[in-house]
Protein backbone atom coordinates (compact mmCIF):
# COMPACT_ATOMS: atom_id res chain seq x y z
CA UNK A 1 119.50 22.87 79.33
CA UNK A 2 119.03 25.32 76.28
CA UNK A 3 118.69 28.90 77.58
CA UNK A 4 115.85 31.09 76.30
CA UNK A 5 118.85 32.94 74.70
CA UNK A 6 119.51 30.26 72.84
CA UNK A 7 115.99 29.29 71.99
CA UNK A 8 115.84 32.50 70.46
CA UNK A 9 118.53 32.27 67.71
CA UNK A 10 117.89 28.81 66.81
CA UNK A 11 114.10 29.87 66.15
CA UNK A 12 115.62 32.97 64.64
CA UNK A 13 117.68 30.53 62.05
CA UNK A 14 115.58 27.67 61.57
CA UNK A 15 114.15 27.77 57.72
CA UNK A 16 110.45 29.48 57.65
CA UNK A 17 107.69 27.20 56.80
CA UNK A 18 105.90 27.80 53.28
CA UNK A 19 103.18 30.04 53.70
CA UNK A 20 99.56 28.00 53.92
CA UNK A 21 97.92 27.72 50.47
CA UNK A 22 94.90 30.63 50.18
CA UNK A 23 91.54 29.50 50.18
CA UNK A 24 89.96 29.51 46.75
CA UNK A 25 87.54 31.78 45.69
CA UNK A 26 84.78 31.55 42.88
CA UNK A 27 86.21 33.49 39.74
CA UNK A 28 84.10 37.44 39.10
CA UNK A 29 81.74 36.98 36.59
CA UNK A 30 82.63 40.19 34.23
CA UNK A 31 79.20 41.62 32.03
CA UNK A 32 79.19 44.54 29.95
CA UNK A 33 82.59 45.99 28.40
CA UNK A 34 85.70 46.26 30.83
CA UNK A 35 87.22 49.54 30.77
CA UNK A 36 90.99 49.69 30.84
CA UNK A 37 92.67 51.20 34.03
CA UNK A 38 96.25 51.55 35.14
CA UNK A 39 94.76 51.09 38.82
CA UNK A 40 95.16 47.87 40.64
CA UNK A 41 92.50 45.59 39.67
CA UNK A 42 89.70 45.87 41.85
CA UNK A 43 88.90 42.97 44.53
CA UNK A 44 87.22 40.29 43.16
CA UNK A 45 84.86 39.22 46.56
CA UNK A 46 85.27 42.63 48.14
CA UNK A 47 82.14 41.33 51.20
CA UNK A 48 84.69 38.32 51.56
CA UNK A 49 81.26 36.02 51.01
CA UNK A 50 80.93 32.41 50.60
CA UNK A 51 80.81 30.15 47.46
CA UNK A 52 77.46 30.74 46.43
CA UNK A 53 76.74 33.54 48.24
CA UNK A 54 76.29 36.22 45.88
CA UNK A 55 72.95 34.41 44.37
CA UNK A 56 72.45 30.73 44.80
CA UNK A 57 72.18 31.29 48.64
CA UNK A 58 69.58 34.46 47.81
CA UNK A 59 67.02 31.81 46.56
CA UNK A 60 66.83 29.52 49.69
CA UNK A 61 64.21 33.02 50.99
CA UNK A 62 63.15 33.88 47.79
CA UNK A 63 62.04 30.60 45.92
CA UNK A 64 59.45 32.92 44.16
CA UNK A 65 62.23 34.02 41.92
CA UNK A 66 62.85 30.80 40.16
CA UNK A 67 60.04 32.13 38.11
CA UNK A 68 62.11 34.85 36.69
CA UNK A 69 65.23 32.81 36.04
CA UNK A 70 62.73 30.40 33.74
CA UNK A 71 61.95 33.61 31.47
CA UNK A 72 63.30 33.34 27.50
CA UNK A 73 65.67 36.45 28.16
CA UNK A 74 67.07 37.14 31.54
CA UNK A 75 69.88 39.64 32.65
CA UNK A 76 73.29 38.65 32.68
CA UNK A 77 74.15 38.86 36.19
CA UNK A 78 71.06 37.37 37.33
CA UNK A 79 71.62 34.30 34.88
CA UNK A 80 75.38 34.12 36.64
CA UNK A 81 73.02 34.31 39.85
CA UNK A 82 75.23 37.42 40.77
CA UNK A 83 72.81 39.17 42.78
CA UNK A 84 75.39 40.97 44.48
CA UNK A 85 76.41 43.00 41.57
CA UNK A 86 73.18 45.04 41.88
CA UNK A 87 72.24 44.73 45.39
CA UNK A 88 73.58 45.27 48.75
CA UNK A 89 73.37 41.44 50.85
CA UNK A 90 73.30 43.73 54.47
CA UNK A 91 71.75 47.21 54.56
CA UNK A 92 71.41 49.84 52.04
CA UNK A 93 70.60 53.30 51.68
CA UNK A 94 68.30 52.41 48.45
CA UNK A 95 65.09 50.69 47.54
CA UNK A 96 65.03 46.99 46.91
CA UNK A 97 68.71 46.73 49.04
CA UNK A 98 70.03 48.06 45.49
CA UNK A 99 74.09 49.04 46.25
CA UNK A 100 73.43 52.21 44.39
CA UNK A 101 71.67 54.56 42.67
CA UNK A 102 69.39 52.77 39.86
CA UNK A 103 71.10 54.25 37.39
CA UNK A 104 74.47 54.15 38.40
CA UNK A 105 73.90 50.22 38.39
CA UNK A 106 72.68 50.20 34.61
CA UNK A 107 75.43 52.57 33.41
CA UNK A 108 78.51 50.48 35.32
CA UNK A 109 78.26 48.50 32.36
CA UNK A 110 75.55 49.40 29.99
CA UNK A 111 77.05 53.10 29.62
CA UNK A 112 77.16 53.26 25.91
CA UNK A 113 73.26 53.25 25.31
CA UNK A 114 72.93 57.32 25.08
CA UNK A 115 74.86 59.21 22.74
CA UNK A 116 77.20 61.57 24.12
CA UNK A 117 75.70 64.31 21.92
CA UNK A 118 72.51 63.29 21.90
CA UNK A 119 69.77 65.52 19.72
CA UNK A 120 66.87 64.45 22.17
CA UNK A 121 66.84 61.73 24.28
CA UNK A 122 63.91 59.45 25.25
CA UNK A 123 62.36 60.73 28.47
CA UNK A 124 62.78 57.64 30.66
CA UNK A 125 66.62 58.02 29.68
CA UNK A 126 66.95 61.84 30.40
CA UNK A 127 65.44 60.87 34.03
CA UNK A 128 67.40 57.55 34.31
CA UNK A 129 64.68 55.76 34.93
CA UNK A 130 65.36 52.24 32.89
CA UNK A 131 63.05 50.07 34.20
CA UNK A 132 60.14 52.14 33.28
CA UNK A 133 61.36 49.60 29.81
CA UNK A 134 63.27 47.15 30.83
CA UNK A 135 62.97 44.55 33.58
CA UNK A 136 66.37 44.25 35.36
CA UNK A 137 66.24 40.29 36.18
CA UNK A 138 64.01 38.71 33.10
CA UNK A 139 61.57 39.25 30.48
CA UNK A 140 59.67 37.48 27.96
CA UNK A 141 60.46 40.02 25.50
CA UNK A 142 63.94 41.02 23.69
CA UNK A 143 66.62 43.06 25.44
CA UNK A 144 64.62 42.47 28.66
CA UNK A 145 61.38 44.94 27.68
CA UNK A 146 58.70 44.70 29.93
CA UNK A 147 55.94 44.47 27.06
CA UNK A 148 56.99 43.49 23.50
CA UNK A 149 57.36 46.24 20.86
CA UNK A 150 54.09 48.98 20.33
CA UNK A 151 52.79 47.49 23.57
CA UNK A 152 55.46 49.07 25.42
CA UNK A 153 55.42 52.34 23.72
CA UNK A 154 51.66 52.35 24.26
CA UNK A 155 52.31 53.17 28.09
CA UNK A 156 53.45 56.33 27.23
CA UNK A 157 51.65 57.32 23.93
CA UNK A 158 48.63 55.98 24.15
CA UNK A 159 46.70 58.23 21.82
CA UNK A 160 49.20 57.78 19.30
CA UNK A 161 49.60 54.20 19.41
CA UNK A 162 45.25 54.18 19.19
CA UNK A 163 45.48 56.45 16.30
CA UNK A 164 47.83 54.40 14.05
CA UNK A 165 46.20 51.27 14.91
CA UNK A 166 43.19 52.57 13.74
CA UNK A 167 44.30 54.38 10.84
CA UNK A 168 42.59 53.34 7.66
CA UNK A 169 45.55 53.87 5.65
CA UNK A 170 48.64 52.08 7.03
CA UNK A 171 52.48 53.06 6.70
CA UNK A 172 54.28 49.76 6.18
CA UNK A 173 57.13 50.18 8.42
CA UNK A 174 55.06 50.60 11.33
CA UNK A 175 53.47 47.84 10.50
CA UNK A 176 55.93 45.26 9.88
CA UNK A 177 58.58 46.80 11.87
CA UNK A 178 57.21 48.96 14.97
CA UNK A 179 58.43 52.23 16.44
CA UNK A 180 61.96 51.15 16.34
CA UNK A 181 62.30 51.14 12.51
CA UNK A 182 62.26 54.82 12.17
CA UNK A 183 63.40 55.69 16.05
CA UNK A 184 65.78 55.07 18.33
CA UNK A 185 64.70 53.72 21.80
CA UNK A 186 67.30 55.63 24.19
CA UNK A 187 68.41 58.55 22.34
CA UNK A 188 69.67 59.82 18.60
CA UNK A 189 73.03 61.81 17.85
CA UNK A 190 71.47 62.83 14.30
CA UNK A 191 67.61 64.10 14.91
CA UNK A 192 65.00 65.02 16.86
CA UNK A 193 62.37 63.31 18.34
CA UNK A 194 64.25 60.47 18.39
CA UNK A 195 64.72 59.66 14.56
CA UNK A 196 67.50 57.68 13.37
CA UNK A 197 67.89 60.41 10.45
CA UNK A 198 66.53 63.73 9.90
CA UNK A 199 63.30 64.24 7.55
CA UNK A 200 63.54 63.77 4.28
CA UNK A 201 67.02 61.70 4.35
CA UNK A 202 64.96 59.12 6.88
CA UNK A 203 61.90 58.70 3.91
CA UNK A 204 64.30 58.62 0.67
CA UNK A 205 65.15 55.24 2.54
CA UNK A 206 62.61 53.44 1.32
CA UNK A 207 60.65 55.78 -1.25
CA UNK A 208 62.32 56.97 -4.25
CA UNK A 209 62.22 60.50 -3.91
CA UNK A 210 64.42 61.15 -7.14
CA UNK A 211 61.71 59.43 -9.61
CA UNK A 212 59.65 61.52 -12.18
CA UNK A 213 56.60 59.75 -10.78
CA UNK A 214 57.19 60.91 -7.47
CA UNK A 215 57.13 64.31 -8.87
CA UNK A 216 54.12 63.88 -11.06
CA UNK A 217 52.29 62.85 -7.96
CA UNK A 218 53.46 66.00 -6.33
CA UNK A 219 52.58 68.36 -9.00
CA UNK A 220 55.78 68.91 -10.23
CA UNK A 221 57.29 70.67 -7.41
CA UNK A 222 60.65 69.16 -6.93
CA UNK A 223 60.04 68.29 -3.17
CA UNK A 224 62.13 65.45 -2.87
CA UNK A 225 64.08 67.72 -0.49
CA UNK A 226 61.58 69.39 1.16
CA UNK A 227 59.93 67.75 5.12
CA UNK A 228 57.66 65.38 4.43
CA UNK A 229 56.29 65.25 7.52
CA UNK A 230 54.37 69.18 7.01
CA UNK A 231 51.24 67.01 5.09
CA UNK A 232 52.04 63.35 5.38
CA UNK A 233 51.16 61.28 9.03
CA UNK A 234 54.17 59.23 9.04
CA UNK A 235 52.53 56.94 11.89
CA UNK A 236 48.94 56.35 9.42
CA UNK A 237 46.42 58.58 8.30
CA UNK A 238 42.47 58.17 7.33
CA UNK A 239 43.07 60.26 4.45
CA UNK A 240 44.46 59.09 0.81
CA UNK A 241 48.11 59.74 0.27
CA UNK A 242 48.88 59.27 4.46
CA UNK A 243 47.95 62.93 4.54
CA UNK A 244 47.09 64.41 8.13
CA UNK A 245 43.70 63.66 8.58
CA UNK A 246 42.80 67.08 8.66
CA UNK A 247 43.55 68.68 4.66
CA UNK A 248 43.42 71.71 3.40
CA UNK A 249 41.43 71.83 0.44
CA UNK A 250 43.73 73.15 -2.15
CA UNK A 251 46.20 69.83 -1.20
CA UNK A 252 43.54 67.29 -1.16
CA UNK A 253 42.35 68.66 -4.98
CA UNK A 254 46.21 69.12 -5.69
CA UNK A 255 45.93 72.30 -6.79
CA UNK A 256 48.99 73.67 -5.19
CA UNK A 257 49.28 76.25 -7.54
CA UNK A 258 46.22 77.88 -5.67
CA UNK A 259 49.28 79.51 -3.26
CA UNK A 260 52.51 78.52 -4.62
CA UNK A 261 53.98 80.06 -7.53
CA UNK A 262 54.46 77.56 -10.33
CA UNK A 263 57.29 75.03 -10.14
CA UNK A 264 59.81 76.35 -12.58
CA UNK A 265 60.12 79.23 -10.52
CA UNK A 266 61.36 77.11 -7.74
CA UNK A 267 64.50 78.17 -6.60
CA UNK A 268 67.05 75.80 -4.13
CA UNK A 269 68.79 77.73 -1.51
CA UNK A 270 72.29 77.69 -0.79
CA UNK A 271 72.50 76.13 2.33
CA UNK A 272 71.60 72.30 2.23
CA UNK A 273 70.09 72.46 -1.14
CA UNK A 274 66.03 72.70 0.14
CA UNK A 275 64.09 73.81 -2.21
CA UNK A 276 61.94 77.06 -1.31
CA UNK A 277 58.53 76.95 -2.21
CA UNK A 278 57.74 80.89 -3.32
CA UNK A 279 54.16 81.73 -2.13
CA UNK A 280 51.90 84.10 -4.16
CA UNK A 281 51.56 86.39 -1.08
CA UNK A 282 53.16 86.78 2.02
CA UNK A 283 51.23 86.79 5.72
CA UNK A 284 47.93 86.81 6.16
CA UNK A 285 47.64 88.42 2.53
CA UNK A 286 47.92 84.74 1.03
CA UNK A 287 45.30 83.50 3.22
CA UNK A 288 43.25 86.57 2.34
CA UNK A 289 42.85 85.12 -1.14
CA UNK A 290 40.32 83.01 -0.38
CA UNK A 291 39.24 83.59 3.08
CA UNK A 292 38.77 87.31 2.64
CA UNK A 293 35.67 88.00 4.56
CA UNK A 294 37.00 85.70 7.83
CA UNK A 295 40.14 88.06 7.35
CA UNK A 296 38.56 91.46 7.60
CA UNK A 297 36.71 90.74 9.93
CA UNK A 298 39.67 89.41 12.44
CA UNK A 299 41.39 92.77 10.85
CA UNK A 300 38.44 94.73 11.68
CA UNK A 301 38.16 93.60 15.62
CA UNK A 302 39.27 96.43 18.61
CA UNK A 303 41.94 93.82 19.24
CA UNK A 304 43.84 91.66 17.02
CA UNK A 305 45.94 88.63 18.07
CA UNK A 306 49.86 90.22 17.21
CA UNK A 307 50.41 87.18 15.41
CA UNK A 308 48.28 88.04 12.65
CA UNK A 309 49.77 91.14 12.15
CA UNK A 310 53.58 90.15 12.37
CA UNK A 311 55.71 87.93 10.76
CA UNK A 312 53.94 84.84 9.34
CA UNK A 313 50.20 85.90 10.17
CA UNK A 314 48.26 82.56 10.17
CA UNK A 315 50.86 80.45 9.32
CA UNK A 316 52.01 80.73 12.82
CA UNK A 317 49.53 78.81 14.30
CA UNK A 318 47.92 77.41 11.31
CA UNK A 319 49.76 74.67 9.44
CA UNK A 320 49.15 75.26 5.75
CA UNK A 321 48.79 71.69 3.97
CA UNK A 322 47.32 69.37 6.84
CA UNK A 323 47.42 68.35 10.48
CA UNK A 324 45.80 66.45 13.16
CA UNK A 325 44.04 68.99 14.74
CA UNK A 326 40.64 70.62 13.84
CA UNK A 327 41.06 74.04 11.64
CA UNK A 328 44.53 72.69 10.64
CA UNK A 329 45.85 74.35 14.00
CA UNK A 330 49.41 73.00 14.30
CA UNK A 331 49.15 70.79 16.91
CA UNK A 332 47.21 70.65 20.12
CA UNK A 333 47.04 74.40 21.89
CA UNK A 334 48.55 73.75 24.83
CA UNK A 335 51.92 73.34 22.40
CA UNK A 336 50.64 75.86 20.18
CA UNK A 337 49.94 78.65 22.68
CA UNK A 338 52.60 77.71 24.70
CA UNK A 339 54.95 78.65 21.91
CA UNK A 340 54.25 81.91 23.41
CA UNK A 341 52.29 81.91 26.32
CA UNK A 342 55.17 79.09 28.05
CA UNK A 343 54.76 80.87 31.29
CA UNK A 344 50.99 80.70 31.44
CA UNK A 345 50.94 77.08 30.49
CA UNK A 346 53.89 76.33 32.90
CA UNK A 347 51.35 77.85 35.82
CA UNK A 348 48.39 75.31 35.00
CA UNK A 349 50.97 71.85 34.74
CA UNK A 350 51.75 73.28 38.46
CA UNK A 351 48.38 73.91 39.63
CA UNK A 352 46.55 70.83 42.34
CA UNK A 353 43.02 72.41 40.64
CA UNK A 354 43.87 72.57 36.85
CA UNK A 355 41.59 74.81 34.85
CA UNK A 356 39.81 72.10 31.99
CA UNK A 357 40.17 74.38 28.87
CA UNK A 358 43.75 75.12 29.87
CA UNK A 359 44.40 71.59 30.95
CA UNK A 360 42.54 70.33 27.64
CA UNK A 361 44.11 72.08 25.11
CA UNK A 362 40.85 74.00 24.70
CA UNK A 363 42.08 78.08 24.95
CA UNK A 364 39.17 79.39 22.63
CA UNK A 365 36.97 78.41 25.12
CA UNK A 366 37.44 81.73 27.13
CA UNK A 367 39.83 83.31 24.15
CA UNK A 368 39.21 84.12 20.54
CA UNK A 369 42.28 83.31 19.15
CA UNK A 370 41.81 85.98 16.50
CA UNK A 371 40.55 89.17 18.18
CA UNK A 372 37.95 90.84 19.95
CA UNK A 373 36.55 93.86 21.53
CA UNK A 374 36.88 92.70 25.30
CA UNK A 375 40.25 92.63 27.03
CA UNK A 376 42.41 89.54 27.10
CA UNK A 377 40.73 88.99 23.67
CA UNK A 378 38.05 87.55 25.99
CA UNK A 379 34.67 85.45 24.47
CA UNK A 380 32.34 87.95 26.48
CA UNK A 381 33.43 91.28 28.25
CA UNK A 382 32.00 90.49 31.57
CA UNK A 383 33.86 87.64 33.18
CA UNK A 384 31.11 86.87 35.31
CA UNK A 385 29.11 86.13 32.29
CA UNK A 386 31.98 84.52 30.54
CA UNK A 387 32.69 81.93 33.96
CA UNK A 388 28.75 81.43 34.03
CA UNK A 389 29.09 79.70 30.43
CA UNK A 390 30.54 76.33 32.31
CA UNK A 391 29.85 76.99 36.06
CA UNK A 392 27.04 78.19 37.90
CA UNK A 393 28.29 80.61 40.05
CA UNK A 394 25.29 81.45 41.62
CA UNK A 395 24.86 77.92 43.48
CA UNK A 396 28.79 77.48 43.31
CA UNK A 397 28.82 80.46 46.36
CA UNK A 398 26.87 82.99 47.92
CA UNK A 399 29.41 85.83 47.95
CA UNK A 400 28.18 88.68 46.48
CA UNK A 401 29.62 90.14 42.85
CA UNK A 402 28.66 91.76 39.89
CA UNK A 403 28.60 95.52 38.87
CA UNK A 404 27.14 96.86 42.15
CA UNK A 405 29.73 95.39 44.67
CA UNK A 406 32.69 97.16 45.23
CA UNK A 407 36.22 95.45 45.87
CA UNK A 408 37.12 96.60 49.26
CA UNK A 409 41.23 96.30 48.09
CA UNK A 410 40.31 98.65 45.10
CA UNK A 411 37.44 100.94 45.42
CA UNK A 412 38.27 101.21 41.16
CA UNK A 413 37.01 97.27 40.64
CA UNK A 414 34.16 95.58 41.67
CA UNK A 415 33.74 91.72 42.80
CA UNK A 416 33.79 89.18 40.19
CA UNK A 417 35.05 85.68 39.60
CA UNK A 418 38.37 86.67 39.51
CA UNK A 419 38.61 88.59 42.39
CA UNK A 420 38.93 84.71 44.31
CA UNK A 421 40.21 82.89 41.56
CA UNK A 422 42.81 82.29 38.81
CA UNK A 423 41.64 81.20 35.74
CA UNK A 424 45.31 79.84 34.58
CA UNK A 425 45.58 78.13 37.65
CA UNK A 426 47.95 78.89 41.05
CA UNK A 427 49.74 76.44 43.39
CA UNK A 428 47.07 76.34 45.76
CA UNK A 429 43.44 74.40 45.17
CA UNK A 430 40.27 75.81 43.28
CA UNK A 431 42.58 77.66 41.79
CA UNK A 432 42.99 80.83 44.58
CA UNK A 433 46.03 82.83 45.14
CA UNK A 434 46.26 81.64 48.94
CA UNK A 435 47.08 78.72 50.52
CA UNK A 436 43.86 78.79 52.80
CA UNK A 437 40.47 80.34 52.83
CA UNK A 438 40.80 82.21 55.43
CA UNK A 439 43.79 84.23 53.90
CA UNK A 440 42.16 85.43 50.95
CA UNK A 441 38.71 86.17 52.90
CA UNK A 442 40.34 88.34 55.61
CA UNK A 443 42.34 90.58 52.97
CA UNK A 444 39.05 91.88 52.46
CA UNK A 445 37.07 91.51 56.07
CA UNK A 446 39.89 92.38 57.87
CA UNK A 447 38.61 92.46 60.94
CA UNK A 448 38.23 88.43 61.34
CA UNK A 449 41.96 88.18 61.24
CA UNK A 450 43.36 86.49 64.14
């Protein structure tokens, strides 16, 4: 009878069995660049799921997604039916059970789209949001887009996308080629606004800026170095040439001499070889040439816009060759005031109520951009008067103002528009300084304050 002593050592020295053969696994379907590591290679099933878990199984609840697969271009993982790659199969702290973070999941492997030093970067990059472009399972369109080429760029620029359609006279790149032939989709190392190059280097491309007739049809003035883009519409233009649609008259009758000093006395600066184009005056001097009476009489007003008086004069708001905008302004005035004014335009993007000549882009509505007698450089003295222009203040409210009213906070000012309301907009509604009604009412009838 064999002791359970004994048992013991025979177990002890018997030979061990071989270990039981491990289950196979379906192989990790890699996408995107692997990055080197001298970690231990990560687990290739870490949720320890079935074969055929990660995706096949997904369609058995949603069949409706067959639809997708069927699509001319569909992402990688979802072709390897890896759903699990991008979304969680149990709980997750994300929309659409995603494992992470949107944009985490595109950058895991598609990291390289942005450039590390970018010069600007498209919008829905800079806020990671990549399927405002891209659909993330399948498209009909290359790379996954959600609309094909100009389509998709019309969701964002609309007006611009209109305009060049439209335009009358058409730049050929655009045409054949779309947005992408001259910009870059996610972001550019080299230039802003997302060129692939910098103005003029991103023209010479394709026109032949070193030519004598390219100088002929520029009068001579050796501007194959200069920015194209300060007269010519690179996206199409309703005006000969591709000029801005908007021309000032001594460029649309060539007669460039009319400000510039003549071409021989062109000199190129040391830095970058641009040329600098010598004008026959400087400031608001040159413009005074031929717009002397509109000048004086700016010059002549109680107040004058400091612009005019410093550094460039008109030029600062007033592009000198052509432009989009009416009265060659730069561009629209919300950019164009904003240049200084940032902090007054910043208050109206904020504001529930915004202010329609502020939110439009339309500043000379209460503002002469120029001068004026009234403070603020306002159209009419009186801002009763000046508010009365759009809104009918005397059906709008039956508050009492005008010159006979005193303001009970300041026996010094009497009750007008603004003594309720901000014309440049606040972060409260219609555009009052106070969250409710009551607030503002009782800082004058104090006595209703509970």
């Amino acid at each position: 009878m064999i002791t359970s002593l004994a048992l013991a050592v025979l177990l002890a020295a018997a030979p061990a069995k071989p270990a039981a053969k491990a289950a196979s696994r379906p192989p990790a379907v890699k996408v995107g660049p692997v990055k080197a590591s001298s970690a231990a290679p990560a687990e290739a099933n870490p949720r320890k799921l079935k074969p055929g878990a990660t995706g096949k199984i997904c369609l058995e609840c949603h069949a409706d997604f067959q639809e997708k697969l069927d699509r001319k271009f569909v992402h990688t993982p979802v072709r390897a039916q890896q759903c699990t790659d991008c979304h969680s199969p149990h709980a997750a702290s994300h929309g659409k059970m995603l494992s992470e973070e949107p944009s985490r999941i595109c950058a895991s492997c598609h990291g390289d789209v942005q450039p590390t030093q970018a010069r600007s970067t498209h919008p829905p990059v800079a806020k990671s949001n990549c399927v405002a472009c891209h659909d993330p399972h399948g498209s009909s369109a290359k790379n996954n887009l959600v609309k094909e080429g100009r389509e998709l760029c019309a969701g964002c620029h609309k007006e611009l996308v209109a305009r060049t359609v439209a335009a009358k006279v058409k730049h050929r790149p655009v045409e054949q080629g779309g947005c992408t032939t001259c910009h870059q989709p996610h972001g550019s190392a080299t230039a802003g606004k997302l060129l692939e190059r910098e103005v003029p280097d991103l023209c010479a491309r394709c026109h032949k800026v070193d030519q004598p007739i390219f100088a002929k049809q520029h009068g001579g003035y050796p501007v194959g170095k200069a920015r194209c883009t300060s007269c010519h519409d690179p996206h199409g233009s309703d005006a000969r040439g591709m000029l801005y649609d908007q021309v000032h008259a001594p460029v649309a009758n060539g007669m460039c001499a009319r400000c510039h000093d003549a071409p021989q006395t062109v000199v190129a600066t040391v830095s970058g070889g641009k040329p600098v184009f010598k004008t026959r005056q400087q400031g608001s001097a040159l413009c005074a040439g031929c717009h002397s009476e509109k000048v004086n009489a700016m010059m002549a007003q109680g107040r004058v816009h400091r612009p005019l008086v410093e550094g460039q004069g008109c030029l600062t708001c007033h592009n000198p060759h052509a432009t989009t905008q009416r009265k060659l302004v730069k561009a629209n005035l919300v950019a164009v005031c904003g240049t200084c004014h940032a902090d007054t335009i910043g208050r109206q993007q904020r504001s529930p109520t915004p202010h329609a000549p502020v939110r439009d882009g339309d500043c000379g509505k209460c503002h002469d951009p120029h001068g004026g007698s009234a403070a603020l450089m306002l159209r009419k003295a009186d801002p009763i008067e000046l508010c009365g222009t759009c809104h009918d203040w005397q059906k709008h409210s039956t508050h009492p103002v005008g010159a006979k009213y005193k303001d009970p906070r300041n026996p010094n000012l009497t009750l007008q528009c603004l003594s309720c309301h901000r014309a440049h907009g606040t972060e409260y509604k219609h555009l009052m300084p106070y969250a409710a009604t009551t607030d503002l009412c009782t800082k004058c009838h104090e006595k209703f304050k509970r």
